[in-house]
C-alpha atoms as a PDB file:
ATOM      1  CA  UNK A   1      -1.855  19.419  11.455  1.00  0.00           C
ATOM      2  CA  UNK A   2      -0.940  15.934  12.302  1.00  0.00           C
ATOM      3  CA  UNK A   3      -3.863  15.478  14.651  1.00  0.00           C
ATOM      4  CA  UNK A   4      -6.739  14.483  12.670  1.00  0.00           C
ATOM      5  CA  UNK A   5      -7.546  11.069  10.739  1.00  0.00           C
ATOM      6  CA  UNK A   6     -10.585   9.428   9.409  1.00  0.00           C
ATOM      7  CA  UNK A   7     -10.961   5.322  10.176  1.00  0.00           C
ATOM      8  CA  UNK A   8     -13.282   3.536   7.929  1.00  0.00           C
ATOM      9  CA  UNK A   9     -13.707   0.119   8.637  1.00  0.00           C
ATOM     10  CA  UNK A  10     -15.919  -2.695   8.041  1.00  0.00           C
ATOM     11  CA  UNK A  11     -16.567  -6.515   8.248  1.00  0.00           C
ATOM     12  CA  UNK A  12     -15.490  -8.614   4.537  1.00  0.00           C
ATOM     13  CA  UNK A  13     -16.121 -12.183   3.752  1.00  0.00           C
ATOM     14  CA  UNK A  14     -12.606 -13.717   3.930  1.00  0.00           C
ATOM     15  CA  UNK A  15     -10.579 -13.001   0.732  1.00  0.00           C
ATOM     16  CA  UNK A  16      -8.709 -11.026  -1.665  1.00  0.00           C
ATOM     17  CA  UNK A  17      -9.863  -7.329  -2.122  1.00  0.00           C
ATOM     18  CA  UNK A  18      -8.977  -4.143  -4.396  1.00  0.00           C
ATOM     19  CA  UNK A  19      -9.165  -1.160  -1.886  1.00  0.00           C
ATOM     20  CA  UNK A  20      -9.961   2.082  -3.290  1.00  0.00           C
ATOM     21  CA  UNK A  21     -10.270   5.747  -2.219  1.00  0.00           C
ATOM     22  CA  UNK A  22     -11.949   8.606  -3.823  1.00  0.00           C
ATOM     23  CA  UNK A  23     -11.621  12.364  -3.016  1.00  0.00           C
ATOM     24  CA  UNK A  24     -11.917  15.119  -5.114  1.00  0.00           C
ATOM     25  CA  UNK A  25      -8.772  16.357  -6.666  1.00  0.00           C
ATOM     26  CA  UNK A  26      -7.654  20.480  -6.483  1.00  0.00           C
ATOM     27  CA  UNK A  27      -4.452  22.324  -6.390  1.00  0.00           C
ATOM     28  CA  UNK A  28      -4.760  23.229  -2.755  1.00  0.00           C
ATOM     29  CA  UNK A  29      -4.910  19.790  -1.207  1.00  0.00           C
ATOM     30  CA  UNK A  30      -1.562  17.672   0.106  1.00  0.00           C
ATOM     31  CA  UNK A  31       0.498  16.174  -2.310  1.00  0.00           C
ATOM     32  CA  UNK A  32       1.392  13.323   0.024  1.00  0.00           C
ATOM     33  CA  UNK A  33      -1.303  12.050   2.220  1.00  0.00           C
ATOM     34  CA  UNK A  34      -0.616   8.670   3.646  1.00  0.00           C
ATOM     35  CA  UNK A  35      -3.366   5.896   4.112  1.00  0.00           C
ATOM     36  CA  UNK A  36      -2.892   2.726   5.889  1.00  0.00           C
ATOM     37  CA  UNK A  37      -4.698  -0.548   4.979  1.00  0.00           C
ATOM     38  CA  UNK A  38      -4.654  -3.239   7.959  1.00  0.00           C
ATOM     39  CA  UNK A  39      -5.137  -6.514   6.345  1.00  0.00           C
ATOM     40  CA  UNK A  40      -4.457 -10.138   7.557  1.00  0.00           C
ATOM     41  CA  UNK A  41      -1.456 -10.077   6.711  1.00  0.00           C
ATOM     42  CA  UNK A  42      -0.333  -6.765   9.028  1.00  0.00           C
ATOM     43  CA  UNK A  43      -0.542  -2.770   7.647  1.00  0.00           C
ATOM     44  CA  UNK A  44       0.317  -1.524   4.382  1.00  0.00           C
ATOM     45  CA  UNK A  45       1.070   2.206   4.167  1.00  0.00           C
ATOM     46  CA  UNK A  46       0.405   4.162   0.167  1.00  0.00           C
ATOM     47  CA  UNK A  47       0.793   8.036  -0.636  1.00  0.00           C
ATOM     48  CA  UNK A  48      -1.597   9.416  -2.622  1.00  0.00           C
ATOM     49  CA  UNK A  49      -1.232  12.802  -4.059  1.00  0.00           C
ATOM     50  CA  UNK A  50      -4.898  14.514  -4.038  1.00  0.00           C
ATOM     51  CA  UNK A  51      -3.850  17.289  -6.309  1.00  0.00           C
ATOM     52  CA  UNK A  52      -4.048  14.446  -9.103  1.00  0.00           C
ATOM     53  CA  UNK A  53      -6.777  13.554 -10.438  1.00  0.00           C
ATOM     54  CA  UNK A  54      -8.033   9.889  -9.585  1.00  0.00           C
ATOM     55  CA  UNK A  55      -7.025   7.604 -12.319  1.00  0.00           C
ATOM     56  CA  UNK A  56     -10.241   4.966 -11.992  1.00  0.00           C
ATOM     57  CA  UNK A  57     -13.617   7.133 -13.662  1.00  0.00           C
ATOM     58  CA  UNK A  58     -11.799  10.268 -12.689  1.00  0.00           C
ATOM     59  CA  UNK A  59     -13.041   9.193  -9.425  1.00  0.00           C
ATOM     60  CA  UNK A  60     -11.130   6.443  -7.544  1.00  0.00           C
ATOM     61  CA  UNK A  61      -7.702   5.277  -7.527  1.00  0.00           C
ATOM     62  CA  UNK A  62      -6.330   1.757  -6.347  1.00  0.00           C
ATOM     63  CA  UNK A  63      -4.026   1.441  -3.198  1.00  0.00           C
ATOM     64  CA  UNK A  64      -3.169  -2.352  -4.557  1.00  0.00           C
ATOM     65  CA  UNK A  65      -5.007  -5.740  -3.732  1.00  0.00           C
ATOM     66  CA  UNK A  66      -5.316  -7.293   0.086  1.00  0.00           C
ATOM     67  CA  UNK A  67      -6.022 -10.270   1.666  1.00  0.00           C
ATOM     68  CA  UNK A  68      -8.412  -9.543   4.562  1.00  0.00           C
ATOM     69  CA  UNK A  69      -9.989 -12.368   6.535  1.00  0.00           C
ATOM     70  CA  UNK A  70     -13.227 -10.446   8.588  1.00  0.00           C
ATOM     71  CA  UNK A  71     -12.316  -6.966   9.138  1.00  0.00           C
ATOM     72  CA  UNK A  72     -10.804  -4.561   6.854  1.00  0.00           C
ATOM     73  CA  UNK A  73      -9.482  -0.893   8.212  1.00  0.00           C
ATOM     74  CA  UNK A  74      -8.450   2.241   6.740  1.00  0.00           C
ATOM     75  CA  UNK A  75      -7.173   4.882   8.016  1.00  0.00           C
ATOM     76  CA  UNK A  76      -6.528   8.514   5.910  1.00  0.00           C
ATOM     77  CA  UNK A  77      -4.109  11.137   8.274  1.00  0.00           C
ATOM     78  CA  UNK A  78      -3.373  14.298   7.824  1.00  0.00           C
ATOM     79  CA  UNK A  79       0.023  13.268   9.401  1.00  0.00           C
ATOM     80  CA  UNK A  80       3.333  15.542   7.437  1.00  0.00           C
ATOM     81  CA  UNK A  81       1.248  17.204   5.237  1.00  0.00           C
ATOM     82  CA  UNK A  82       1.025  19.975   3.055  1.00  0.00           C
ATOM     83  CA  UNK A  83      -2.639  20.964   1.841  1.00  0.00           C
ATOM     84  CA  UNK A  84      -6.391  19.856   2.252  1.00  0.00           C
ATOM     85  CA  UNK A  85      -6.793  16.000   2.812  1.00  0.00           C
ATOM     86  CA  UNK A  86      -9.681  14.881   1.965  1.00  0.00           C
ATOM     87  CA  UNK A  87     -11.470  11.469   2.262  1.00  0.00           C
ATOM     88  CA  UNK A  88     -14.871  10.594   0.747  1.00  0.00           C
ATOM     89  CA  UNK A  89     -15.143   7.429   0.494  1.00  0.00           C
ATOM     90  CA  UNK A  90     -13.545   4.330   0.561  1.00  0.00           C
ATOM     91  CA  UNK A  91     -14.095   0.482  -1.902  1.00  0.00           C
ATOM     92  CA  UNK A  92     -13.246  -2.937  -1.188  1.00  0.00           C
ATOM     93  CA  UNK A  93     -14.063  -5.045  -4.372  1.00  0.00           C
ATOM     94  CA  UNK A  94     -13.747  -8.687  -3.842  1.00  0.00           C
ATOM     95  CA  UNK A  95     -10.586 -10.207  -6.273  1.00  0.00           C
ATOM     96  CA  UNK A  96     -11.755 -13.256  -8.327  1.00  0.00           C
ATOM     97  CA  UNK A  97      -9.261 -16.304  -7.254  1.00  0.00           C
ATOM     98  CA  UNK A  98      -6.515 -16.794  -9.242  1.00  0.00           C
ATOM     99  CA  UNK A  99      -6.166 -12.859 -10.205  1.00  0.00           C
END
């Protein structure tokens, strides 16, 4: 426990994205797995609780909109928790300006 993580990361045209994680939801995994989104701006830590299920399709939830200027990073830990983590996959969806 506290030893594993899973680091996606990839280069973005410079801009304002929605970043969102999917897993599939059960009773047995953690309740409050943290995930860390480096941005330009510096690192923005969200809890997600995987027993719920995801709110977007019943397939993704939002960890909130970033402004990333060429590489975008996030990392899912199993770091304090109780339960399975999972991490399938992870969405950056570029933000119209102005929104």
């Amino acid at each position: 426990k506290g030893k594993k993580s899973v680091r996606f990361e990839t280069k973005l045209k410079p801009g304002r994205y929605e970043v969102r994680v999917s897993y599939s939801p059960h009773a047995n995994r953690a309740n409050k797995v943290s995930i860390e989104i480096k941005h330009s701006v510096g690192v923005a830590t969200v809890d997600v609780d995987q027993t719920k299920k995801p709110k977007i399709d019943g397939l993704f939830i939002s960890l909130g909109r970033f402004q990333f200027d060429s590489t975008a990073t996030v990392v899912i830990s199993n770091r304090g928790t109780q339960g399975y983590v999972i991490a399938d996959s992870v969405q950056f969806i570029r933000v119209p300006t102005g929104r």
